[in-house]
Protein backbone atom coordinates (compact mmCIF):
# COMPACT_ATOMS: atom_id res chain seq x y z
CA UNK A 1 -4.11 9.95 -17.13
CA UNK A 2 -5.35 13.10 -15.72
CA UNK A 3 -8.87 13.19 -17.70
CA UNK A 4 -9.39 9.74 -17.33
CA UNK A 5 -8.49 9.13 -13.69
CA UNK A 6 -9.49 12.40 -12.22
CA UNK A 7 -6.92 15.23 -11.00
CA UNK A 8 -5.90 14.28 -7.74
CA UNK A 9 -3.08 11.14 -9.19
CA UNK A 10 -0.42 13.19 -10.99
CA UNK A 11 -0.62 16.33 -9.13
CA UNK A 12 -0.13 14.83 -5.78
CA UNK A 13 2.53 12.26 -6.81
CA UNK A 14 4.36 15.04 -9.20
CA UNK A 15 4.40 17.17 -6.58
CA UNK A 16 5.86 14.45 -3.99
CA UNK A 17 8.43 13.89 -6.03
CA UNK A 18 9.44 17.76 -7.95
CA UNK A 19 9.71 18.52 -3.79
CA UNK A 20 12.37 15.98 -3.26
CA UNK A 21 14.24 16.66 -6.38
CA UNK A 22 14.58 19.99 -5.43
CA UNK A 23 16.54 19.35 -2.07
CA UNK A 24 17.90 15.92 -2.07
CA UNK A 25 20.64 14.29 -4.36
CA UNK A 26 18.73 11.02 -5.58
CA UNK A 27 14.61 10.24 -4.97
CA UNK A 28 13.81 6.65 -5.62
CA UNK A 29 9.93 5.99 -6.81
CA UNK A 30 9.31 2.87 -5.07
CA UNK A 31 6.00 0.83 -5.51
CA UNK A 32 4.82 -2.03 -7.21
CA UNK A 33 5.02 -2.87 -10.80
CA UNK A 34 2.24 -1.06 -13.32
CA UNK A 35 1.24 1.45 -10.86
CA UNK A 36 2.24 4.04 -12.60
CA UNK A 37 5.81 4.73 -12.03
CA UNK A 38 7.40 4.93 -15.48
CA UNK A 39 4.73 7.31 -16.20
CA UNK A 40 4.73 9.63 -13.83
CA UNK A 41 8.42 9.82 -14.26
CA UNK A 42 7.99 10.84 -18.00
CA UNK A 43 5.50 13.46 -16.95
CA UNK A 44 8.14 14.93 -14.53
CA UNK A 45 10.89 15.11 -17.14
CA UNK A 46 9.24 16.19 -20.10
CA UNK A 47 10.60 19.51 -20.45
CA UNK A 48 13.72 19.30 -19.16
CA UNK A 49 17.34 17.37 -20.18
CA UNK A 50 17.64 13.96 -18.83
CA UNK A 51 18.84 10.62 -19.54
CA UNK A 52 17.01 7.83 -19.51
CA UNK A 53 18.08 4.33 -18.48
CA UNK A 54 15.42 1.30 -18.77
CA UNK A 55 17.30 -1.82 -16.36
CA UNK A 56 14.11 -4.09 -17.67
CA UNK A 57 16.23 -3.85 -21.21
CA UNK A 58 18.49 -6.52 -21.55
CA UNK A 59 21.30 -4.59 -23.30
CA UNK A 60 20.85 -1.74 -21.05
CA UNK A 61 21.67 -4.00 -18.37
CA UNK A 62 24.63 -5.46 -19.88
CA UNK A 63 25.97 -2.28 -20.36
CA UNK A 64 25.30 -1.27 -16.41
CA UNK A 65 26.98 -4.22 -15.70
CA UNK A 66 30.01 -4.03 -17.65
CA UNK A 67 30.84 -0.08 -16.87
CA UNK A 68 28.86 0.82 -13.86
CA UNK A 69 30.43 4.11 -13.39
CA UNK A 70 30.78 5.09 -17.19
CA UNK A 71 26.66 3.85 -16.84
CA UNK A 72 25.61 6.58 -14.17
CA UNK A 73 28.16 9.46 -15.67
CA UNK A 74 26.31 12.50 -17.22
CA UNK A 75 25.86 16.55 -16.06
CA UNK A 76 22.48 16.35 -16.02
CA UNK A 77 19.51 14.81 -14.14
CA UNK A 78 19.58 10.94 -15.08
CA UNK A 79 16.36 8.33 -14.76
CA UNK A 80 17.19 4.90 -13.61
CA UNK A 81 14.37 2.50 -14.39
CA UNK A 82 13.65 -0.93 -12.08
CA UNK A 83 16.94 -0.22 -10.54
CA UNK A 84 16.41 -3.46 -8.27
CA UNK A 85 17.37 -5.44 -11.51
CA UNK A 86 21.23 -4.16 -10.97
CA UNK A 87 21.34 -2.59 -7.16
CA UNK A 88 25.36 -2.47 -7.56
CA UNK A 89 24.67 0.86 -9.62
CA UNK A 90 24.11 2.42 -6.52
CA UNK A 91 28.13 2.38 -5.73
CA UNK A 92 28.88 4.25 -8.70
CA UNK A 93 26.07 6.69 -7.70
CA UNK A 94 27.41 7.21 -4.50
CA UNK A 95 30.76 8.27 -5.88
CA UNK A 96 29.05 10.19 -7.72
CA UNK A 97 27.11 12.48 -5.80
CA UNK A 98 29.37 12.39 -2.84
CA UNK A 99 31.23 14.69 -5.61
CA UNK A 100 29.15 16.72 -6.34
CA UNK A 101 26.25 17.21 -3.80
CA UNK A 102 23.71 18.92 -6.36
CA UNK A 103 19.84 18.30 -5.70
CA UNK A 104 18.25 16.32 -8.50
CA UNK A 105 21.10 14.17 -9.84
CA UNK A 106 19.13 11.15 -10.19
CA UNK A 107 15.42 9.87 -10.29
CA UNK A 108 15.35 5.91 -9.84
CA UNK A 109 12.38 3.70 -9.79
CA UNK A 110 11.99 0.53 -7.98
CA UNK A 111 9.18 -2.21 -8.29
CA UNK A 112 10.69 -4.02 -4.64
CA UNK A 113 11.53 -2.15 -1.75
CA UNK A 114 15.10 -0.96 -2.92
CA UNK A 115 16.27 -0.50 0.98
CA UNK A 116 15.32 -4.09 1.78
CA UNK A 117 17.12 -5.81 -1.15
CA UNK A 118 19.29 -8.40 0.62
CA UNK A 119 22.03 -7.77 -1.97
CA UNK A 120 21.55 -3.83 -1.57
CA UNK A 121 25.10 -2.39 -0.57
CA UNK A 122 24.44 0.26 1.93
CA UNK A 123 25.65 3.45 0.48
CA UNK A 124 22.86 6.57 0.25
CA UNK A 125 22.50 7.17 4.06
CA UNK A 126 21.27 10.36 3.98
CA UNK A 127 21.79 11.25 0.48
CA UNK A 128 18.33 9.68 -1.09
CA UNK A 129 14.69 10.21 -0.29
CA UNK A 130 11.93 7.75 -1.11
CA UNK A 131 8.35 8.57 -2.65
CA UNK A 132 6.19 5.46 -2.03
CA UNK A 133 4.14 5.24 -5.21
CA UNK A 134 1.01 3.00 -4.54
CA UNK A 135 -2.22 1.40 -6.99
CA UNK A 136 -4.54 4.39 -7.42
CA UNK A 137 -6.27 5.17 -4.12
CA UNK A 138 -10.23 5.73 -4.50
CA UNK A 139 -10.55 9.08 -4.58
CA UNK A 140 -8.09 9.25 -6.95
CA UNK A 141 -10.13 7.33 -9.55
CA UNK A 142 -13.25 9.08 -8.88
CA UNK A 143 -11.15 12.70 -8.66
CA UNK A 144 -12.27 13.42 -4.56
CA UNK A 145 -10.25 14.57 -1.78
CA UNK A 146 -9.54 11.43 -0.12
CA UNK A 147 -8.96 13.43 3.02
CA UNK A 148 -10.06 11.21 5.68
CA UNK A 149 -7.43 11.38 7.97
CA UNK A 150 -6.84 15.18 8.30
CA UNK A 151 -10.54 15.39 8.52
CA UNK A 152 -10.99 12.97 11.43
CA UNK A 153 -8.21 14.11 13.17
CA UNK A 154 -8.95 18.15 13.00
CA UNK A 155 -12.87 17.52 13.47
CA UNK A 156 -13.13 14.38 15.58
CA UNK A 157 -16.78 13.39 16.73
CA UNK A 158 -17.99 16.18 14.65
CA UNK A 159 -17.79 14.64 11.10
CA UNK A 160 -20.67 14.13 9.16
CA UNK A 161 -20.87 12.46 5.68
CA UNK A 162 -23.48 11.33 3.42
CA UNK A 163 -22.92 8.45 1.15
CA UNK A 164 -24.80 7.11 -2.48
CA UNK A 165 -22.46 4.39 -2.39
CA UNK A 166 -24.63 0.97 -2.12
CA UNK A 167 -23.15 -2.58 -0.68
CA UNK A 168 -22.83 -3.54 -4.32
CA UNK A 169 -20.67 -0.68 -5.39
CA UNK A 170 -18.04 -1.44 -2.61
CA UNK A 171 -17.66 -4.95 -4.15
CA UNK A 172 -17.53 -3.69 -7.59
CA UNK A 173 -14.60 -0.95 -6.72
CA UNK A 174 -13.01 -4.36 -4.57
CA UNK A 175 -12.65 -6.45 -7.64
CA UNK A 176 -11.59 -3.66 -9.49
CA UNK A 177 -9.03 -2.55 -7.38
CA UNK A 178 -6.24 0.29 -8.48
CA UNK A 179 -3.74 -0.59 -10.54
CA UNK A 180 -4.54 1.83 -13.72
CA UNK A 181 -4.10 -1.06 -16.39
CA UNK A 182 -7.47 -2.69 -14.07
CA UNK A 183 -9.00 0.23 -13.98
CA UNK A 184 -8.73 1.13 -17.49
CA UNK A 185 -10.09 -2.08 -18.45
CA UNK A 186 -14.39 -2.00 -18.68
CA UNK A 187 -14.74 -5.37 -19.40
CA UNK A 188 -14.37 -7.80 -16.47
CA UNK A 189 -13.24 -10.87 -18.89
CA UNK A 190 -10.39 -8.14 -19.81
CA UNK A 191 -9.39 -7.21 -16.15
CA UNK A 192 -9.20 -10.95 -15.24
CA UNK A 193 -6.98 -11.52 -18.46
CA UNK A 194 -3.99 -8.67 -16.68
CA UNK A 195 -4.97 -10.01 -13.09
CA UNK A 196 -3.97 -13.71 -14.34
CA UNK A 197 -0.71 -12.38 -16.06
CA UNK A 198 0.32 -9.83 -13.06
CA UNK A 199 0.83 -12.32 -10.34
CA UNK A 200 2.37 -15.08 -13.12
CA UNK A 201 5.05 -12.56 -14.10
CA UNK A 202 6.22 -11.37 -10.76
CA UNK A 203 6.83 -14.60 -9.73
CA UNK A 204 9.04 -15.63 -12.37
CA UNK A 205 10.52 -11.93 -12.85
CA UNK A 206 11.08 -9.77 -9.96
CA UNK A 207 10.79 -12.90 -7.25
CA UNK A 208 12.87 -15.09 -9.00
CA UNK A 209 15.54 -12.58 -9.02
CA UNK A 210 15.39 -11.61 -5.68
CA UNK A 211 15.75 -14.49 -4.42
CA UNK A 212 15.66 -18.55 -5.43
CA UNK A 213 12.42 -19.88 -4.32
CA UNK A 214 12.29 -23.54 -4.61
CA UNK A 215 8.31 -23.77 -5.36
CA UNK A 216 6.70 -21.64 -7.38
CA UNK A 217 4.01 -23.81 -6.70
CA UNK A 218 3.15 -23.37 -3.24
CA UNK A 219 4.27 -19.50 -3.70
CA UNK A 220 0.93 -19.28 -5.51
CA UNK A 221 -0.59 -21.61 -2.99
CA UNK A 222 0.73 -19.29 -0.13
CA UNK A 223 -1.12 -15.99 -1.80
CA UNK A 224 -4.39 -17.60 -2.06
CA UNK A 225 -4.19 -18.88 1.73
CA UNK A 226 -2.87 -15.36 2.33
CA UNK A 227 -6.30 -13.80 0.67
CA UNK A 228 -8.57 -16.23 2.95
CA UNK A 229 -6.62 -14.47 5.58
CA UNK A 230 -6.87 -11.08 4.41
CA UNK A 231 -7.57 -8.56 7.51
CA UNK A 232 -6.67 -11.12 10.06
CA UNK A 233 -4.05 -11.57 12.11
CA UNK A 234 -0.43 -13.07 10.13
CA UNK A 235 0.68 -16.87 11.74
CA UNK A 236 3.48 -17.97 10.23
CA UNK A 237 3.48 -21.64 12.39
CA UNK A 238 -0.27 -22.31 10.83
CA UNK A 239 0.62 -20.82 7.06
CA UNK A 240 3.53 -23.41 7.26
CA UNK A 241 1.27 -26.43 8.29
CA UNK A 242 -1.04 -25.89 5.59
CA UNK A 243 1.68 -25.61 3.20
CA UNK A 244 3.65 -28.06 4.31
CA UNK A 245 6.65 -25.71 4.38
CA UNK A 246 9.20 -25.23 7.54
CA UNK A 247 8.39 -21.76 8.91
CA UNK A 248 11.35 -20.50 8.10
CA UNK A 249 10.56 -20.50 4.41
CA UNK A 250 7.16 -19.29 4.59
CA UNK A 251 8.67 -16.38 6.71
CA UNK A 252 10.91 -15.73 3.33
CA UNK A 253 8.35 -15.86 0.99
CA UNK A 254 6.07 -13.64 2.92
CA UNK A 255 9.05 -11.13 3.46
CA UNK A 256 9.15 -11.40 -0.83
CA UNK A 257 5.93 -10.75 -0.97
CA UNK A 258 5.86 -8.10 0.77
CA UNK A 259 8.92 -6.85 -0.86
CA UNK A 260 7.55 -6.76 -4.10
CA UNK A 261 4.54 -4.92 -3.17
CA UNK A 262 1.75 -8.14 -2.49
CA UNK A 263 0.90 -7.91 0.66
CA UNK A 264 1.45 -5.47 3.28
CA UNK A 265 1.87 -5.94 7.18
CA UNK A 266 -0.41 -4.00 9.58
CA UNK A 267 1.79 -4.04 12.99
CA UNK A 268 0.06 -4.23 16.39
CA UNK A 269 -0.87 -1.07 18.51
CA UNK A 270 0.48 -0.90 21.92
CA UNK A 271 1.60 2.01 23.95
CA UNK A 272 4.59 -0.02 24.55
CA UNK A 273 7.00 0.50 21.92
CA UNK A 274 9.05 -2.74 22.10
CA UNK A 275 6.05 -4.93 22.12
CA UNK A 276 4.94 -3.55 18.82
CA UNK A 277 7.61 -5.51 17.41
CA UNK A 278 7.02 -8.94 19.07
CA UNK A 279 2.72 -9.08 18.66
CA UNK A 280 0.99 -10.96 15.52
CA UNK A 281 0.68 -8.53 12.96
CA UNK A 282 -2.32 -7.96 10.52
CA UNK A 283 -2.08 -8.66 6.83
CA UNK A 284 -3.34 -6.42 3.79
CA UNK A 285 -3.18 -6.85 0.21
CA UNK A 286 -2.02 -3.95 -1.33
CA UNK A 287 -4.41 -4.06 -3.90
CA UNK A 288 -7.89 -5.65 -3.42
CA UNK A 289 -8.22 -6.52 -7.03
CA UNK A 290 -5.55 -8.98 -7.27
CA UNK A 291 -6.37 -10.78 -3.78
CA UNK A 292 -10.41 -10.66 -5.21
CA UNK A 293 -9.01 -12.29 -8.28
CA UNK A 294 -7.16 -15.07 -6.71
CA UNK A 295 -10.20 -17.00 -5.29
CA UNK A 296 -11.70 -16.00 -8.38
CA UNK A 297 -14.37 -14.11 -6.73
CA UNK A 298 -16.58 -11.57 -8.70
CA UNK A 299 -18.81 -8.29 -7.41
CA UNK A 300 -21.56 -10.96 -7.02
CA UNK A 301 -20.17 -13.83 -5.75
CA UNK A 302 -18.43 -11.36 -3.22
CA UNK A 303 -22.13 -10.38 -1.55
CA UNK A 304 -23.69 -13.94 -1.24
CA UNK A 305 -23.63 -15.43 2.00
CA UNK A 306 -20.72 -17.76 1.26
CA UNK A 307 -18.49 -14.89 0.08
CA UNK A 308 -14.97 -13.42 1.13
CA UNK A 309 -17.11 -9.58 1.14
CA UNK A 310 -16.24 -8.87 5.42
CA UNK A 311 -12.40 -10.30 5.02
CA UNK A 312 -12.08 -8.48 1.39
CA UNK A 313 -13.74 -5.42 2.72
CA UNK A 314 -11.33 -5.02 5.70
CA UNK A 315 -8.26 -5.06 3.79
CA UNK A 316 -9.42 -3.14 1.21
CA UNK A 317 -10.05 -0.61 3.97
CA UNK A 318 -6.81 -1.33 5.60
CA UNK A 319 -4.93 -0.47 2.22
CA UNK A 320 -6.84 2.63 1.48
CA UNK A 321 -5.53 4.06 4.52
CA UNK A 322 -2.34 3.24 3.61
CA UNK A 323 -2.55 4.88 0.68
CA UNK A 324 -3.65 7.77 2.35
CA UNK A 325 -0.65 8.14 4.76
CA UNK A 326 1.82 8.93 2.36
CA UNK A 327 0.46 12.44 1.59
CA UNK A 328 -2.35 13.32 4.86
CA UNK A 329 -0.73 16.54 6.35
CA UNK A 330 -1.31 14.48 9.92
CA UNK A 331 2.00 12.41 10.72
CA UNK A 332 -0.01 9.68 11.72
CA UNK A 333 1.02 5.59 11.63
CA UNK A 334 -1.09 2.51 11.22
CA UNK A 335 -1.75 -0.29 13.80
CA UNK A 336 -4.59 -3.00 14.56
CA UNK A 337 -5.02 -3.45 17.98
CA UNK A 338 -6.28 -6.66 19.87
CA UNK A 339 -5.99 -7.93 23.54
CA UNK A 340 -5.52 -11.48 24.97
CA UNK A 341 -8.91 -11.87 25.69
CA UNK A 342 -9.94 -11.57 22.15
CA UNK A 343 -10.64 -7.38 22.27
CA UNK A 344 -10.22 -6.01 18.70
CA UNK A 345 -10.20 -2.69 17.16
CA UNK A 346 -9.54 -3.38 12.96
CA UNK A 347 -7.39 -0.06 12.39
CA UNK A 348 -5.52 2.34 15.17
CA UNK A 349 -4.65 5.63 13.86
CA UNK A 350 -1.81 7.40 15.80
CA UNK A 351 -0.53 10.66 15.23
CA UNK A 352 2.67 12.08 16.98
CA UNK A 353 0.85 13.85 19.53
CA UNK A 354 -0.16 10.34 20.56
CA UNK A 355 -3.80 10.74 19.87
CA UNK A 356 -5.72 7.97 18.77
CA UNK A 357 -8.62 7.70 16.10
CA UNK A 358 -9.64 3.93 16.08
CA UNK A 359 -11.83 2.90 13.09
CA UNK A 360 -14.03 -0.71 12.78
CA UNK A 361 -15.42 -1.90 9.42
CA UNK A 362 -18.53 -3.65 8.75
CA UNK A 363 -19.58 -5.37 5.81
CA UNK A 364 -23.19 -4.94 6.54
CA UNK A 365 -25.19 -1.69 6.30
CA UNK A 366 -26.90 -1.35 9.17
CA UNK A 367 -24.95 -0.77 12.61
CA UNK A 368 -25.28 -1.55 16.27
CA UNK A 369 -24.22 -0.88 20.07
CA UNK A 370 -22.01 -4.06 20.01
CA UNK A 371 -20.00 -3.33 16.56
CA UNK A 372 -18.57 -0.51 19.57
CA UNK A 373 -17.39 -2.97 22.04
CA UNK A 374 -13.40 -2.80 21.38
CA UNK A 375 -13.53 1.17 20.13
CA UNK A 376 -15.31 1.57 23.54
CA UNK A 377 -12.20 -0.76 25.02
CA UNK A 378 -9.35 1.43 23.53
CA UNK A 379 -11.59 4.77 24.42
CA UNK A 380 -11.58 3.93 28.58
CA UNK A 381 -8.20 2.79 28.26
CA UNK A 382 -6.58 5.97 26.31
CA UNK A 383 -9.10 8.52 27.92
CA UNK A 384 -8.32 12.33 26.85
CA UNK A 385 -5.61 11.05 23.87
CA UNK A 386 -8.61 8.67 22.11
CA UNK A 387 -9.72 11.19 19.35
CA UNK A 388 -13.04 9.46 17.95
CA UNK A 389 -13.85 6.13 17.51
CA UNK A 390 -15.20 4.94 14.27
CA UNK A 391 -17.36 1.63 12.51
CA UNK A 392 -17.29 1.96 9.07
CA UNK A 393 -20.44 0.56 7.52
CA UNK A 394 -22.04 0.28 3.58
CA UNK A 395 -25.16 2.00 4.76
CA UNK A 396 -25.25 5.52 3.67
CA UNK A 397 -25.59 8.10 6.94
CA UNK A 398 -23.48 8.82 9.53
CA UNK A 399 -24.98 8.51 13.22
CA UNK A 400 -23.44 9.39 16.68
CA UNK A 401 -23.43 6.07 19.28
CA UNK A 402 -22.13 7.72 22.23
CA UNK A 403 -19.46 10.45 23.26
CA UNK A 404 -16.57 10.53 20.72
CA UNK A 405 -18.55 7.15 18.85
CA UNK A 406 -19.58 7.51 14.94
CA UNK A 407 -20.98 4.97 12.11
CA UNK A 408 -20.11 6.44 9.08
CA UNK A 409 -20.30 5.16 5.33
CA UNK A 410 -16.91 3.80 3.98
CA UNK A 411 -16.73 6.12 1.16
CA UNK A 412 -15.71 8.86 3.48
CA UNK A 413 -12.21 7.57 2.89
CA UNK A 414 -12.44 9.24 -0.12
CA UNK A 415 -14.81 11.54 -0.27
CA UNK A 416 -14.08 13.58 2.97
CA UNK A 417 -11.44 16.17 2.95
């Protein structure tokens, strides 16, 4: 993994997770299935005694089921694999570790969000820390920094980057996206082949079991509609009339999808906390591969003027940043922002400090006064806390427009830092 994927994956995962083992009783790898969980789990406990437990076995399962507590007993560390397929375990490690309050008891691994398991008792309050495992980021296939955020936060207007990147290598890295199996795969007839099984199988696996969904059907209906969507804001009332689903359900399959790692939910920026809550959210996928691969779009198809490339591109920019979040040295959360009279800023960057970097994308390469219009909005309306506002472009320079205003090539998601 290291050679082939470049150095920044297992270092700055291992180390994510060796931190938490060292202070905290149980550390659940959450993140969706074949992103590399499993294996950065053996990596971690190569050379030292543990246990391993695999819940996708059938007969490991069994035996969870029938003796959870004689399941979870041994002196050293244990692994849990896809503990959402028997949540219950969790009891047993509770009594466990409430015992004996050692660091590093026990290393789980979850392809849904563990915490929002409906059937999840609530029992490791303060005694487990999560490490949010995601696809592989950019930089970490090509082996850069992927140091955006710190950068644009410490050096504001100031940035400068230089990009070889072309318009057609930002739809090929789309369509690839990050999951490892994808990116191992050269041959696009070969990537297609895992993006048709991925979706299949956690529908009828992971899905299923977390909850009964009446239609598969219009499940796979709902992620395509979803992908035509992608970047824009999340209505639930007109997802249901195209479906022909009440919104209630549509709300519950969404929520699945998102537990299982699909999609992902940008909220809206507002100064006012509460309202954050209550305003339309944006909608990612987590990985641009599989939402490229669902209107069976290719790198080519993606550039003509008929193609998805400006909705695509967005969420694929959306999700980078994501990525990035879970190990930028900034404490810094992710909003959209957009006002009633149709102002819009893509992506609001907020760090604790309440300063704001606000970032744009463009599909096109070349940039203009207008693409400033709602970064120029959020600037007179945050004054001294707005940090720098950015439009993200597939040209290659960066150019100042303005006080605190910068176009800048995409790839300095991943190649600044």
């Amino acid at each position: 993994m290291q050679t082939r994927f470049g150095p920044a994956l297992p270092r700055r995962a291992e180390a994510a997770v060796r931190a938490a083992l060292d202070d905290t009783r149980v550390v659940l790898v959450n993140g969706a299935r074949q992103c590399g969980k499993s294996t950065l789990l053996r990596l971690l406990v190569k050379d030292r005694t543990a246990e391993w437990r695999d819940l996708d076995t059938a007969l490991t399962r069994q035996a969870a089921l029938a003796d959870p507590d004689g399941f979870v007993d041994f002196p050293e560390l244990m692994v849990i694999d896809e503990i959402q397929r028997n949540p219950e375990l969790l009891l047993s490690i509770k009594a466990r570790v409430d015992a004996d309050p050692r660091p590093g008891q026990y290393l789980l691994t979850g392809s849904a969000r563990v915490l929002g398991l409906r059937s999840l008792p609530d029992t490791l309050v303060g005694r487990m820390e999560t490490v949010e495992l995601w696809p592989f980021s950019q930089g970490e296939i090509d082996g850069t920094p992927d140091g955006f955020i710190d950068t644009v936060f410490a050096d504001g207007e100031r940035v400068r980057h230089r990009s070889s990147v072309t318009r057609a290598d930002y739809a090929e890295r789309l369509v690839r996206g990050g999951f490892p199996e994808a990116v191992a795969r050269t041959s696009d007839r070969r990537r297609r082949a895992f993006f048709d099984s991925y979706l299949g199988d956690l529908i009828a696996r992971d899905i299923q079991q977390l909850s009964e969904i009446e239609r598969v059907t219009e499940m796979r209906t709902l992620v395509r509609l979803l992908v035509a969507r992608s970047g824009g804001l999340l209505s639930t009332a007109t997802l249901s009339n195209d479906l022909g689903l009440s919104t209630a359900t549509v709300k519950r399959y969404l929520a699945l999808l998102e537990e299982v790692f699909v999609v992902k939910r940008i909220p809206a920026w507002s100064r006012n906390i509460s309202s954050r809550a209550t305003t339309t959210p944006k909608l990612a996928f987590v990985d641009s591969g599989i939402a490229a691969h669902q209107i069976g779009a290719d790198a080519r198809s993606l550039l003509r003027p008929t193609g998805q490339f400006g909705p695509l591109l967005e969420g694929f920019v959306l999700a980078e940043l994501a990525r990035q979040l879970t190990w930028a040295e900034e404490d810094v959360e992710l909003f959209h922002y957009r006002t009633r009279d149709q102002v819009e800023v893509d992506a609001v960057l907020e760090n604790r400090r309440g300063e704001v970097v606000g970032i744009e994308v463009k599909a096109a390469s070349t940039v203009g006064s207008d693409d400033f219009r709602g970064l120029r909005h959020l600037a007179e309306r945050l004054g001294a806390d707005f940090r720098t506002g950015i439009v993200l472009h597939t040209g290659q320079q960066t150019l100042p427009f303005g006080p605190k205003m910068l176009a800048m090539p995409i790839s300095a998601l991943w190649e600044l830092g």
